[in-house]
Protein backbone atom coordinates (compact mmCIF):
# COMPACT_ATOMS: atom_id res chain seq x y z
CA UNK A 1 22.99 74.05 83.70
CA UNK A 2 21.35 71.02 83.82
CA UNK A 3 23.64 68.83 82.37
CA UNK A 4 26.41 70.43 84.24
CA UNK A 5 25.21 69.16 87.44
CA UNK A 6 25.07 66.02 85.76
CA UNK A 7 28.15 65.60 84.47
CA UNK A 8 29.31 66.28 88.06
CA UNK A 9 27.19 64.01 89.78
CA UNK A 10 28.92 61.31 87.42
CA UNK A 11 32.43 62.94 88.06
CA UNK A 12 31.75 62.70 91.84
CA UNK A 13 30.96 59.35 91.36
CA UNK A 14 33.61 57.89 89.26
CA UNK A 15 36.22 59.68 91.55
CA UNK A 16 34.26 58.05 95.16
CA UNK A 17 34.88 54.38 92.86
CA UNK A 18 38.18 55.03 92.32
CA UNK A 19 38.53 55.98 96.32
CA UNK A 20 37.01 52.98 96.52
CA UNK A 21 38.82 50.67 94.65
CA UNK A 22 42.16 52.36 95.83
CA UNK A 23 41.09 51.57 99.41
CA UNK A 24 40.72 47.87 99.11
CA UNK A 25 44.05 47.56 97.42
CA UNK A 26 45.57 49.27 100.12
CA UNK A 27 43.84 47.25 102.89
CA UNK A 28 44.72 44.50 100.98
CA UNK A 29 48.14 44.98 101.01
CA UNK A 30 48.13 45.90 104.44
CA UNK A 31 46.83 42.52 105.45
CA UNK A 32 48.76 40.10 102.76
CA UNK A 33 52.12 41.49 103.90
């Protein structure tokens, strides 16, 4: 049980860096165009 929580805490946190990342590239966009 134990390492299923975590496994998701690191799941949860890869997936908030990749909302992350995804973000800037959008605002990014936003503001070079």
């Amino acid at each position: 049980e134990e390492m299923k929580a975590r496994d998701q805490m690191e799941w949860v946190r890869a997936v908030n860096g990749i909302r992350n990342m995804a973000e800037e590239i959008v605002l990014k966009e936003l503001i070079y165009r």
